[in-house]
Protein backbone atom coordinates (compact mmCIF):
# COMPACT_ATOMS: atom_id res chain seq x y z
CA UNK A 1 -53.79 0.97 -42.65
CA UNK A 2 -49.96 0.04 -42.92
CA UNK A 3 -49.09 -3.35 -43.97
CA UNK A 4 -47.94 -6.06 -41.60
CA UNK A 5 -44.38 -6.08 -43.40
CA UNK A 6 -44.11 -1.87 -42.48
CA UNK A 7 -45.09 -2.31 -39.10
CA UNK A 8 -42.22 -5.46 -39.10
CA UNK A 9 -39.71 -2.83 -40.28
CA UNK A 10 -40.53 0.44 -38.43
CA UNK A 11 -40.25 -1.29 -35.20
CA UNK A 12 -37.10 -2.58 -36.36
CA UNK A 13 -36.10 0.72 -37.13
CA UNK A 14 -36.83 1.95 -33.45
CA UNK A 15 -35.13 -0.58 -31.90
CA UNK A 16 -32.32 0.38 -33.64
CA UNK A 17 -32.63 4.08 -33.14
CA UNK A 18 -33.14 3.37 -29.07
CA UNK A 19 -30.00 1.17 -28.91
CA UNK A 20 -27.93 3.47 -30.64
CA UNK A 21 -29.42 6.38 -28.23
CA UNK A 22 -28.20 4.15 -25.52
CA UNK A 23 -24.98 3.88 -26.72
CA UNK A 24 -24.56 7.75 -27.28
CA UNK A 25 -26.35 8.30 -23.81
CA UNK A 26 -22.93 5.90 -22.32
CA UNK A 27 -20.28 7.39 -20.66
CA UNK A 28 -16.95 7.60 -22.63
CA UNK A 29 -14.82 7.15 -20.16
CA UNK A 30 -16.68 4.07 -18.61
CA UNK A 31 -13.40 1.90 -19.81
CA UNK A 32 -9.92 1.86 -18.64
CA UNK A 33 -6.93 1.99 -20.75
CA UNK A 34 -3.86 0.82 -19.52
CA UNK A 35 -0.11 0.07 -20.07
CA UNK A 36 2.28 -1.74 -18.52
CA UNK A 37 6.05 -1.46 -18.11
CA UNK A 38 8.93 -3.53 -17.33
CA UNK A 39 12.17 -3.26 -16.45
CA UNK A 40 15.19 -5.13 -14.45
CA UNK A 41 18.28 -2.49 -12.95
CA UNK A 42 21.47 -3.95 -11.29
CA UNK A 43 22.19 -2.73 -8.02
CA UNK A 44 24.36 -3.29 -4.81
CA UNK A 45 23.12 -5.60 -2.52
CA UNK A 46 22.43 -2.39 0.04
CA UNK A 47 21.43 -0.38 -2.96
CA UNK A 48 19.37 3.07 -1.32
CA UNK A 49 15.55 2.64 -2.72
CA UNK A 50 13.22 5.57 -3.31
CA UNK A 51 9.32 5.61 -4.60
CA UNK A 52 7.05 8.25 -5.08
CA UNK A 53 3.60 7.81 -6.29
CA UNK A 54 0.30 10.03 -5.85
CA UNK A 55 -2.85 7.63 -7.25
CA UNK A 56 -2.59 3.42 -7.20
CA UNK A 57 -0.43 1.01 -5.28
CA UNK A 58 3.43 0.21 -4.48
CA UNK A 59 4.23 -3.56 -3.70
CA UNK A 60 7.93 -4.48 -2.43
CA UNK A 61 9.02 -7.81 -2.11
CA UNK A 62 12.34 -8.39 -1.14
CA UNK A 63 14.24 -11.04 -2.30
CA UNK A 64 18.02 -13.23 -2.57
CA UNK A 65 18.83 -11.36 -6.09
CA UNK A 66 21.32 -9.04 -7.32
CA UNK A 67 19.37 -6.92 -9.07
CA UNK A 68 15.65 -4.60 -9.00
CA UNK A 69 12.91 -5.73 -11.46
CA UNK A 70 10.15 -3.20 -12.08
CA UNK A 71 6.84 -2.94 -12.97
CA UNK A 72 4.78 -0.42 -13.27
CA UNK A 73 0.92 -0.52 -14.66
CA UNK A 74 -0.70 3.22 -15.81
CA UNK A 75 -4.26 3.33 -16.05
CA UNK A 76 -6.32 6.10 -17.45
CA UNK A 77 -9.76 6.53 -19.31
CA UNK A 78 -8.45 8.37 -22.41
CA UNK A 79 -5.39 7.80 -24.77
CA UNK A 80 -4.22 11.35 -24.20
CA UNK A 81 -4.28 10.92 -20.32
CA UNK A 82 -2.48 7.49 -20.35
CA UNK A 83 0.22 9.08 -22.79
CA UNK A 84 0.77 11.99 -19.99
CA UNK A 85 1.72 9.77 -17.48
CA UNK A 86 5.26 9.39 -16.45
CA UNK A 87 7.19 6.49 -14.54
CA UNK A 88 10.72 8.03 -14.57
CA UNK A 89 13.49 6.12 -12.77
CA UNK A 90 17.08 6.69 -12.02
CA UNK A 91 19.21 3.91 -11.39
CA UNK A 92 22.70 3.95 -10.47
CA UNK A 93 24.45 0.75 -8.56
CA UNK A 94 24.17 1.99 -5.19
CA UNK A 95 20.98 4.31 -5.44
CA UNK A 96 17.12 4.21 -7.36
CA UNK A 97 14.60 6.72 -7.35
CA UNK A 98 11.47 6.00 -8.59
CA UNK A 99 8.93 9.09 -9.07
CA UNK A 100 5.55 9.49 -10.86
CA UNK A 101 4.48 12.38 -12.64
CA UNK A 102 0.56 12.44 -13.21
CA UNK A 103 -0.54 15.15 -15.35
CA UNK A 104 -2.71 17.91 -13.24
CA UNK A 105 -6.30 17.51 -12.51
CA UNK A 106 -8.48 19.85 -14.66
CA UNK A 107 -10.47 22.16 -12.27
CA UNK A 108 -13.92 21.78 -14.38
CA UNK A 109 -16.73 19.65 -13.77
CA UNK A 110 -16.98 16.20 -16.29
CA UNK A 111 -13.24 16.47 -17.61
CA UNK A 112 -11.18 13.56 -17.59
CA UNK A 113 -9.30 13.47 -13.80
CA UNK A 114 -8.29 9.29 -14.40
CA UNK A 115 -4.72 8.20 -13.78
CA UNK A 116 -3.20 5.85 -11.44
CA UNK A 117 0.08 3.88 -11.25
CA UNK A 118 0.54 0.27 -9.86
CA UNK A 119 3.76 -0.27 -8.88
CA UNK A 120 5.37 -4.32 -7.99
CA UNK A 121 9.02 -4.00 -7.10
CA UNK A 122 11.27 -6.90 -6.04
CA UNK A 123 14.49 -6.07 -4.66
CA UNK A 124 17.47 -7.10 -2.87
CA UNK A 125 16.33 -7.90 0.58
CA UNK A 126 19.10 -6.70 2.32
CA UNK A 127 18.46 -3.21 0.07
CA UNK A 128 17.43 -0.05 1.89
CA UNK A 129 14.26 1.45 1.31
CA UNK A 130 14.96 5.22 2.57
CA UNK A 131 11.69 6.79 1.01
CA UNK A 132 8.46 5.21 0.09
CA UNK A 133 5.22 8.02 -0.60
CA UNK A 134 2.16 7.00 -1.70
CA UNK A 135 -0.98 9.59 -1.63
CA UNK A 136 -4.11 7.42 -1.74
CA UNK A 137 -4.12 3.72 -2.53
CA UNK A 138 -2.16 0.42 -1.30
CA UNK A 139 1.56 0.09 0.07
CA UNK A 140 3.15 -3.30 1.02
CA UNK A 141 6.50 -3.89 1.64
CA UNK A 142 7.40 -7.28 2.67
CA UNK A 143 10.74 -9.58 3.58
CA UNK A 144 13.20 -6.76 3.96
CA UNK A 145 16.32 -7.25 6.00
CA UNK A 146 18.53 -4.22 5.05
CA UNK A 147 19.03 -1.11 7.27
CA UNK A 148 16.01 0.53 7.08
CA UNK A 149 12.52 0.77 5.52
CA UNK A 150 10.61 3.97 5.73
CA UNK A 151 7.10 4.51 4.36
CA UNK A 152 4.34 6.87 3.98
CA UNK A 153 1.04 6.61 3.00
CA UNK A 154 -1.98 9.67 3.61
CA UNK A 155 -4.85 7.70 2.38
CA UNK A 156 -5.49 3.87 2.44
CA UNK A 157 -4.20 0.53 3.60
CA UNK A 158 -0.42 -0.16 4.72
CA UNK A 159 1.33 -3.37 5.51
CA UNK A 160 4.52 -4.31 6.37
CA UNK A 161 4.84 -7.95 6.59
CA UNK A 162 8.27 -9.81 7.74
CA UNK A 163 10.59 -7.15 7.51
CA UNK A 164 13.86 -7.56 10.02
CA UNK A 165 14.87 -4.01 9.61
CA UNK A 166 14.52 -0.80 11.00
CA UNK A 167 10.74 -0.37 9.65
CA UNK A 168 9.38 3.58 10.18
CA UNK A 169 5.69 3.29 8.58
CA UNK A 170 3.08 6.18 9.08
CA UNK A 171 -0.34 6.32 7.78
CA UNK A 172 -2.60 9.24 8.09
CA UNK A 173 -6.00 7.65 7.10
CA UNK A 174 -6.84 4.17 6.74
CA UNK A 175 -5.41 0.95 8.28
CA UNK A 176 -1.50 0.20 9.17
CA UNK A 177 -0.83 -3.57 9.48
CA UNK A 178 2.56 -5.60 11.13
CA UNK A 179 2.44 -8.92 10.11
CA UNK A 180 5.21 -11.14 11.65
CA UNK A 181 4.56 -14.99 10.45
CA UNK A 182 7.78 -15.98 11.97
CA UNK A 183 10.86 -14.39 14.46
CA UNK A 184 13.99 -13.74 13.33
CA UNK A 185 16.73 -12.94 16.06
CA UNK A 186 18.52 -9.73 15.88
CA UNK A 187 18.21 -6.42 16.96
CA UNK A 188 16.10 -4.06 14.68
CA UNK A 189 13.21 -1.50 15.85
CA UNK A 190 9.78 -1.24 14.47
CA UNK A 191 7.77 2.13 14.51
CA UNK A 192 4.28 2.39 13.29
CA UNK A 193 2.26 5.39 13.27
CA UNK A 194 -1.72 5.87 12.62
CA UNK A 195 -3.05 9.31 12.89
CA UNK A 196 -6.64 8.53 11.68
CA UNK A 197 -7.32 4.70 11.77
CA UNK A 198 -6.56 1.77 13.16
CA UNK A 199 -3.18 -0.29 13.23
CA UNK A 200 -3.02 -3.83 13.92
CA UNK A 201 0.17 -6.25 14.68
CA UNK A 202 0.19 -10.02 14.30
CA UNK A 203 2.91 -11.79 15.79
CA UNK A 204 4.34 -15.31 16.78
CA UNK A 205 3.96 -16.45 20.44
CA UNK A 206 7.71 -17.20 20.34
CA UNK A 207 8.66 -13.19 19.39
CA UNK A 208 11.12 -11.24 21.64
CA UNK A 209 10.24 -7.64 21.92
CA UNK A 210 9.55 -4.82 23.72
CA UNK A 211 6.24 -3.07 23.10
CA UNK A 212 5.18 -0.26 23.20
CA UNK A 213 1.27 1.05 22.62
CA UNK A 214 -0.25 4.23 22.85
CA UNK A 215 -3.13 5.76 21.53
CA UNK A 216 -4.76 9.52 22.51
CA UNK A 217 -8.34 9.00 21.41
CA UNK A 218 -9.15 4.89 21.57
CA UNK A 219 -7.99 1.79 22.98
CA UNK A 220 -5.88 -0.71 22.89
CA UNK A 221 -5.94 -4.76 23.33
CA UNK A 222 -3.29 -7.18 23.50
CA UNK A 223 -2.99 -10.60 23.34
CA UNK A 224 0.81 -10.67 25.02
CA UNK A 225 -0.61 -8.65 28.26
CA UNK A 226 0.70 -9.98 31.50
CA UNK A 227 -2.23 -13.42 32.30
CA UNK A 228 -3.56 -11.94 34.91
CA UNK A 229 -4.52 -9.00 32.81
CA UNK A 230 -5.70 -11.06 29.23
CA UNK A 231 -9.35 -9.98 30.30
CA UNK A 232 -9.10 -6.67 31.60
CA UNK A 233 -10.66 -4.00 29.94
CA UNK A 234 -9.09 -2.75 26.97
CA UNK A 235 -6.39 0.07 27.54
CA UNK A 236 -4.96 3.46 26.04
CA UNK A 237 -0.98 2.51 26.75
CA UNK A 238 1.12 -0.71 27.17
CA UNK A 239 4.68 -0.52 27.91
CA UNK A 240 6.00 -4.28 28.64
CA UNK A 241 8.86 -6.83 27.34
CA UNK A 242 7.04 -9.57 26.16
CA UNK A 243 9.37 -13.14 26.62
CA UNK A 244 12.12 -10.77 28.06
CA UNK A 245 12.55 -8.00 25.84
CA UNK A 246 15.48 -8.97 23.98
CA UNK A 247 17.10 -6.05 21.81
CA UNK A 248 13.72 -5.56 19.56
CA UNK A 249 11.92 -2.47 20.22
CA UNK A 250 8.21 -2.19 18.72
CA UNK A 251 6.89 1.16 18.85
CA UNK A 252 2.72 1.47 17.72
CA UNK A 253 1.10 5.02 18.14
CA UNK A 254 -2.54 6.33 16.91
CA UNK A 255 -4.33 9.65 17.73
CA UNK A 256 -7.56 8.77 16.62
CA UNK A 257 -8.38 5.11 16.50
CA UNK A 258 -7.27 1.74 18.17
CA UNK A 259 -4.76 -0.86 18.13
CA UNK A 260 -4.79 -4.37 18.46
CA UNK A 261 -1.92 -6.53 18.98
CA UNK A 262 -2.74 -10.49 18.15
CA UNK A 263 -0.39 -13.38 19.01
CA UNK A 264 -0.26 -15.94 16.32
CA UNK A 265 0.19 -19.57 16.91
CA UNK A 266 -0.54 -19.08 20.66
């Protein structure tokens, strides 16, 4: 009969042989590489802005500054993957277009399909954003007061928050979010598009605007409906100046899904 001391050290030994058949058993590509990038660009104050991203996020703050800082964040599972990844920009005073290049997704089964891009931008606010695309992830663009911002986004959650310019957003999945936390005058027009989803506005009780809601398959609630109509049943179009009109046009449409228009600080 073995010894106490051999029994000790063969169940030592098959510990040690089931951990490290654990560890071989683990995925590879259970852990996420990443690296980031930084970079600053001067530009004109009404500089033309363009991003282009498939996989991750795009953040846009605008801001009193003279110039566009950058930073972008790859992520991938595997060295080789990260190292395929391109952020390439081109920057000129009165133009920057931002595109990703992601490396294609192998067709088999179990290969390595990782790679996303985080992009945080800060930019003139009085800059114009004439192309934002975004596949599947987060967009956010937020304090903008130049000409225009336009944005696109197939798959996930969109928000434009304070922006005093012409704002064009469209989602095709997901959520679309206005966010007003206080009103600027001016005239500027806001159109926001949902074709799968729902869309959502929050603005200040003191707002001037004329709104416009329509969805095809849904309904729609508002908080600035007429008082007499506050507790009717919800609706599929709204077509009213709230506090006069004034020259602000707000524009929300869905085709399948609802929209909800809150009024903050009532």
């Amino acid at each position: 009969m073995p010894s106490a001391t051999f029994n000790q050290r063969r169940f030592r030994l098959a510990v040690v042989a089931y951990s490290l058949s654990l560890i071989g058993c683990s995925p590879a590509n259970d852990r996420v590489l990443e690296e980031t990038i930084e970079q600053s660009y001067k530009i004109e104050p009404t500089a033309s802005i363009s991003i282009k991203n498939v996989d991750g996020s795009i953040h846009v703050y605008g801001a009193p500054a003279n110039e566009m800082t950058l930073q972008a964040t790859k992520r991938a599972y595997t060295p080789n993957r990260l190292k395929q990844i391109a952020v390439n920009v081109s920057a000129q005073p009165g133009s920057v277009a931002i595109e990703t290049n992601l490396p294609k997704k192998p067709r088999w089964a179990g290969s390595d399909r990782s790679g996303t891009v985080d992009y945080t931008i800060v930019l003139p606010d009085t800059a114009r954003i004439s192309g934002l695309e975004l596949a599947n992830g987060e967009v956010s663009v937020e304090g903008m007061r130049g000409q225009n911002v336009h944005a696109r986004l197939e798959t996930g959650r969109l928000v434009a928050r304070n922006c005093f310019s012409n704002v064009d957003v469209a989602v095709a999945r997901g959520t679309l979010t206005l966010a007003y936390e206080w009103w600027e005058p001016g005239k500027f027009s806001v159109h926001a598009n949902i074709a799968t989803g729902n869309a959502i506005a929050f603005l200040p009780s003191d707002a001037i605007f004329h709104l416009i809601a329509e969805t095809v398959h849904g309904k729609i609630a508002s908080d600035f409906a007429p008082e007499g109509e506050r507790r009717a049943e919800p609706t599929t179009k709204i077509d009213i100046p709230i506090n006069g009109g004034g020259e602000v046009g707000i524009k929300m449409d869905a085709t399948q899904g609802n929209i909800k228009v809150i009024e903050q600080n009532p």
